[in-house]
N, C-alpha and C. Protein backbone atom coordinates (compact mmCIF):
# COMPACT_ATOMS: atom_id res chain seq x y z
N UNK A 1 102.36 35.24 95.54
CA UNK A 1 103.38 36.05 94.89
C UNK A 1 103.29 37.48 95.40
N UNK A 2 104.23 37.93 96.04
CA UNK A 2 104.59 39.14 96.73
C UNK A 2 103.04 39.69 97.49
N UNK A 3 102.09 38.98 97.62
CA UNK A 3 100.88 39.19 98.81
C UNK A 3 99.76 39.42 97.72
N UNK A 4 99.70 38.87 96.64
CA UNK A 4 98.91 39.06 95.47
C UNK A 4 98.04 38.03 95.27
N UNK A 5 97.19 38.42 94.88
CA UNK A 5 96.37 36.97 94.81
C UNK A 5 95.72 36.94 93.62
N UNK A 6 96.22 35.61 92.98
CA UNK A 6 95.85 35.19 91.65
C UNK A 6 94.06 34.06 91.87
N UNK A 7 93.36 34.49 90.79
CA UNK A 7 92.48 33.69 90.64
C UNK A 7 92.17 32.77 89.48
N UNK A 8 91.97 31.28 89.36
CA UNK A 8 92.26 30.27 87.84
C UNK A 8 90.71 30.11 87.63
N UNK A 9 90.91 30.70 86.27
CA UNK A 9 89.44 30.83 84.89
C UNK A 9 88.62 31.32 86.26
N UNK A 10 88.70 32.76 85.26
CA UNK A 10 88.09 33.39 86.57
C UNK A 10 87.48 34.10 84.75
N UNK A 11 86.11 34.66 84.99
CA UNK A 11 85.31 34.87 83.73
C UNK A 11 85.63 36.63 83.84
N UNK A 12 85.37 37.21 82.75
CA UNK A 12 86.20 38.70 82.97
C UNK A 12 85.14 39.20 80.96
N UNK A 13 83.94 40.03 81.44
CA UNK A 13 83.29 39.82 79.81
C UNK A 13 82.89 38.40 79.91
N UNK A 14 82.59 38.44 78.29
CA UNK A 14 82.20 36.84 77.67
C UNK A 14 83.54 36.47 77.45
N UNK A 15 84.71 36.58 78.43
CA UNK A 15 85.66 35.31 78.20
C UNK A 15 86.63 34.71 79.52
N UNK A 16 86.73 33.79 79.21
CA UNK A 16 87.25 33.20 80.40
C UNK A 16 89.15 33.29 80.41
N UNK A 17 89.59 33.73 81.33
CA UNK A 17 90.84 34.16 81.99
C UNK A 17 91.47 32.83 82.71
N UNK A 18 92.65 32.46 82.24
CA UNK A 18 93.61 31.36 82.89
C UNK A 18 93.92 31.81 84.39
N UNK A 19 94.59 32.87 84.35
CA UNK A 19 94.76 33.87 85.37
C UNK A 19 94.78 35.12 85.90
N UNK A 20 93.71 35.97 86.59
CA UNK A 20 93.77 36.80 87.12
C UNK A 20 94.03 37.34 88.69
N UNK A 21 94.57 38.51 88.23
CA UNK A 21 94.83 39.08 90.03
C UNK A 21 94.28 40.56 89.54
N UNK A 22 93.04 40.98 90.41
CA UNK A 22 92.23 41.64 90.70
C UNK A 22 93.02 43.13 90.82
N UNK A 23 94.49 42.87 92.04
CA UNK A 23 94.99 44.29 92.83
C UNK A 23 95.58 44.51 91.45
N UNK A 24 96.66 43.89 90.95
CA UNK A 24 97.58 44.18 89.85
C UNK A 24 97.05 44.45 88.80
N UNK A 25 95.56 44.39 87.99
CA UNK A 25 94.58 44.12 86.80
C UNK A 25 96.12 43.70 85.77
N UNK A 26 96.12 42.28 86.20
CA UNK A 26 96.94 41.31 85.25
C UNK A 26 96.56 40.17 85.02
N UNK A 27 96.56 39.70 84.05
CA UNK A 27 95.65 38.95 82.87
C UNK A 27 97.12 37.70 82.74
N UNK A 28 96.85 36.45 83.13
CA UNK A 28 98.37 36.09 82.58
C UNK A 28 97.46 34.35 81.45
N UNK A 29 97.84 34.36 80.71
CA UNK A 29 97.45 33.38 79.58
C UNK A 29 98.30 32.43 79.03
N UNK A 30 98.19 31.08 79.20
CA UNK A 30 99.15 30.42 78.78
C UNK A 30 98.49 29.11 77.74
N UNK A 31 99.56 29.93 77.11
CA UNK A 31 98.39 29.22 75.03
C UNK A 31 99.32 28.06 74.63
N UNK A 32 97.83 27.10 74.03
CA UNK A 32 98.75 26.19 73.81
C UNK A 32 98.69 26.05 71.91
N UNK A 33 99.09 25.05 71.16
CA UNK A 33 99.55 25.53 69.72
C UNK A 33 97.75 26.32 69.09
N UNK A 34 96.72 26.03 69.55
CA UNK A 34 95.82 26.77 68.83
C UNK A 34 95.57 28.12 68.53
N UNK A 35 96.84 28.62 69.45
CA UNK A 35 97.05 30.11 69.35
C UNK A 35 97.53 30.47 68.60
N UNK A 36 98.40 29.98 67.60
CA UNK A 36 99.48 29.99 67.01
C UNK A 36 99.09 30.21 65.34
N UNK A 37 97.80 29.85 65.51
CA UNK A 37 97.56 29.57 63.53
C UNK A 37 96.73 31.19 63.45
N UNK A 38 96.41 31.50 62.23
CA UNK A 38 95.54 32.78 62.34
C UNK A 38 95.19 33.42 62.89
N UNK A 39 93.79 32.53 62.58
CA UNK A 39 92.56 32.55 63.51
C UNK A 39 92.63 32.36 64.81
N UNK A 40 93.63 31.80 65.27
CA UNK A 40 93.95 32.12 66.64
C UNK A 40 94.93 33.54 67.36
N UNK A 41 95.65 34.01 66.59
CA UNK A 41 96.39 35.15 66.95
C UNK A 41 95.01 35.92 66.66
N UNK A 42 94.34 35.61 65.57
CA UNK A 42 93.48 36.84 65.25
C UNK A 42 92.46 37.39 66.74
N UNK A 43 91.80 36.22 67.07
CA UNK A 43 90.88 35.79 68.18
C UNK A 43 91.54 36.69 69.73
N UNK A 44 92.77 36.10 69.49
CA UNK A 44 94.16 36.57 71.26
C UNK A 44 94.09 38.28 70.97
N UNK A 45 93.99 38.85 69.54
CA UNK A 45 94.45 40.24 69.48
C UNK A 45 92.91 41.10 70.02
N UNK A 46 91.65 40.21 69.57
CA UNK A 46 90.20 41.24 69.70
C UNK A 46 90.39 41.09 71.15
N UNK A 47 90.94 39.50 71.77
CA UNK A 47 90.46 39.23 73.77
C UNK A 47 91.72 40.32 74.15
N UNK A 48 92.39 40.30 73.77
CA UNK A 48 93.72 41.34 74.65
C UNK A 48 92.90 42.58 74.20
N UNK A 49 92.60 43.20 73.14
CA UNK A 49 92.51 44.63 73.23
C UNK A 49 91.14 45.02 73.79
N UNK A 50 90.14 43.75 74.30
CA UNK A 50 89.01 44.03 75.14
C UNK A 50 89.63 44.32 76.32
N UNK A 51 90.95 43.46 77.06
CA UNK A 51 90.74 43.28 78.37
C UNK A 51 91.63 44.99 78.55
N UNK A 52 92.55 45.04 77.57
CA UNK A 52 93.16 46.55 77.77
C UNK A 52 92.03 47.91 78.01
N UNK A 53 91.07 47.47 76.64
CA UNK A 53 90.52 48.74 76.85
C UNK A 53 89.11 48.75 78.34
N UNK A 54 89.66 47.88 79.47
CA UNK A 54 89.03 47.51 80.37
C UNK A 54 90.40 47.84 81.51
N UNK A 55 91.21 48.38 81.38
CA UNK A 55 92.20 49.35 82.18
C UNK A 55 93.47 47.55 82.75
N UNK A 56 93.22 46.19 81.95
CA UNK A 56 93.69 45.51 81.98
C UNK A 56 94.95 45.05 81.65
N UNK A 57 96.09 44.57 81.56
CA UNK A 57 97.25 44.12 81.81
C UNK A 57 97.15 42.46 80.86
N UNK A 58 97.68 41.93 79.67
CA UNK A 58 97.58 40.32 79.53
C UNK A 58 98.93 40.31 79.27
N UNK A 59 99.42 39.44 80.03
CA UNK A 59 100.45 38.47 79.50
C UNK A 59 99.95 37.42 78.97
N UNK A 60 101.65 36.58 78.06
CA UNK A 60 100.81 35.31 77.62
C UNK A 60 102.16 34.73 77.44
N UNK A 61 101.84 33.63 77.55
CA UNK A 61 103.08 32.71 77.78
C UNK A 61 102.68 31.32 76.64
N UNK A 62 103.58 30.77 76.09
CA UNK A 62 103.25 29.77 75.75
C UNK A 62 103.43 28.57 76.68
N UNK A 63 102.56 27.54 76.32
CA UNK A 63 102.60 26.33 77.51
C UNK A 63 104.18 25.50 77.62
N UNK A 64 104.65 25.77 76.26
CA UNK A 64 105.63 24.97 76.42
C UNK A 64 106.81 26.40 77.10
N UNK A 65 107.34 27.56 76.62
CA UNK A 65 107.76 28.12 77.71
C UNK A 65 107.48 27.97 79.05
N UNK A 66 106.19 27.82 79.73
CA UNK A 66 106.19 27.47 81.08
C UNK A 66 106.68 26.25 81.28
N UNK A 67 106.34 25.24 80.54
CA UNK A 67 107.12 23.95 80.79
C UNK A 67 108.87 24.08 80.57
N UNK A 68 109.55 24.31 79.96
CA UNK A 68 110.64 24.38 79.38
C UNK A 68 111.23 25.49 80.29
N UNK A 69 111.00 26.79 81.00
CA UNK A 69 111.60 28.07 81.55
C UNK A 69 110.83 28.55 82.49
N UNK A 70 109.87 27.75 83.34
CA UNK A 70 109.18 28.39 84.33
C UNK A 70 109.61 29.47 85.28
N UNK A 71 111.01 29.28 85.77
CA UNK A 71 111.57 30.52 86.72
C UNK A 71 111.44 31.58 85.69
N UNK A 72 111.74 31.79 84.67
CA UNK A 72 111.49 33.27 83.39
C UNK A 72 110.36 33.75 83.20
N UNK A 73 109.20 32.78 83.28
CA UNK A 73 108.20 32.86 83.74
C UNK A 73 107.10 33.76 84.61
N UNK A 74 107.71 32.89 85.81
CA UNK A 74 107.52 33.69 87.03
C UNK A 74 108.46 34.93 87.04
N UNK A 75 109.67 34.78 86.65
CA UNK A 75 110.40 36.44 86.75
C UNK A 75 109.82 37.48 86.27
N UNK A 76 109.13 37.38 85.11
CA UNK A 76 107.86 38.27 84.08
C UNK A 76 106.93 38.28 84.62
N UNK A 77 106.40 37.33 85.39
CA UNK A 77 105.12 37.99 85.88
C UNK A 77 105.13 38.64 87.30
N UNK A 78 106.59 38.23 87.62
CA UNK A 78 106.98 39.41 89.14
C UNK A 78 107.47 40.62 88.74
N UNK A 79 107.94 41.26 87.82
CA UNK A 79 108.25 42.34 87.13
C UNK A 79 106.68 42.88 86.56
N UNK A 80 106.08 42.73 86.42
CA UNK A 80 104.38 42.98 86.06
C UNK A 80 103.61 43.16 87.37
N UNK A 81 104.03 43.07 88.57
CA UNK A 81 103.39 42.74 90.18
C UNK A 81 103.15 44.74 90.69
């Protein structure tokens, strides 16, 4: 993607990253329904505001948006590049 290079569960801290690219410090996450209940938004808000206050970038996508709208997808995470 535009000469970028993404890396899959790549460890970043004590947590593991779906996808990172190093040049861009972008974080891209794609959750599936366990994200969705509490304790899971609660969990996504402490890992996002670690990886921010680490000069980091997260997107997050749900799995079924990538399944269902992948080009929108990728358009968001080329607008983030």
């Amino acid at each position: 993607m535009k000469g970028y290079q993404f890396y899959r569960q790549r460890i970043i801290g004590n947590y593991i990253v779906d996808f990172y690219c190093p040049k861009a410090k972008l974080i891209i996450e794609i959750d599936g329904s366990q994200h969705y209940n509490d304790e899971g938004v609660k969990k996504d808000k402490i890992r996002d505001d670690y990886m921010k206050e680490h000069g980091l970038k997260v997107l997050r996508f749900s799995d079924r948006e990538v399944f269902e709208n992948l080009s929108g997808a990728v358009e968001r995470v080329y607008e983030n590049l």
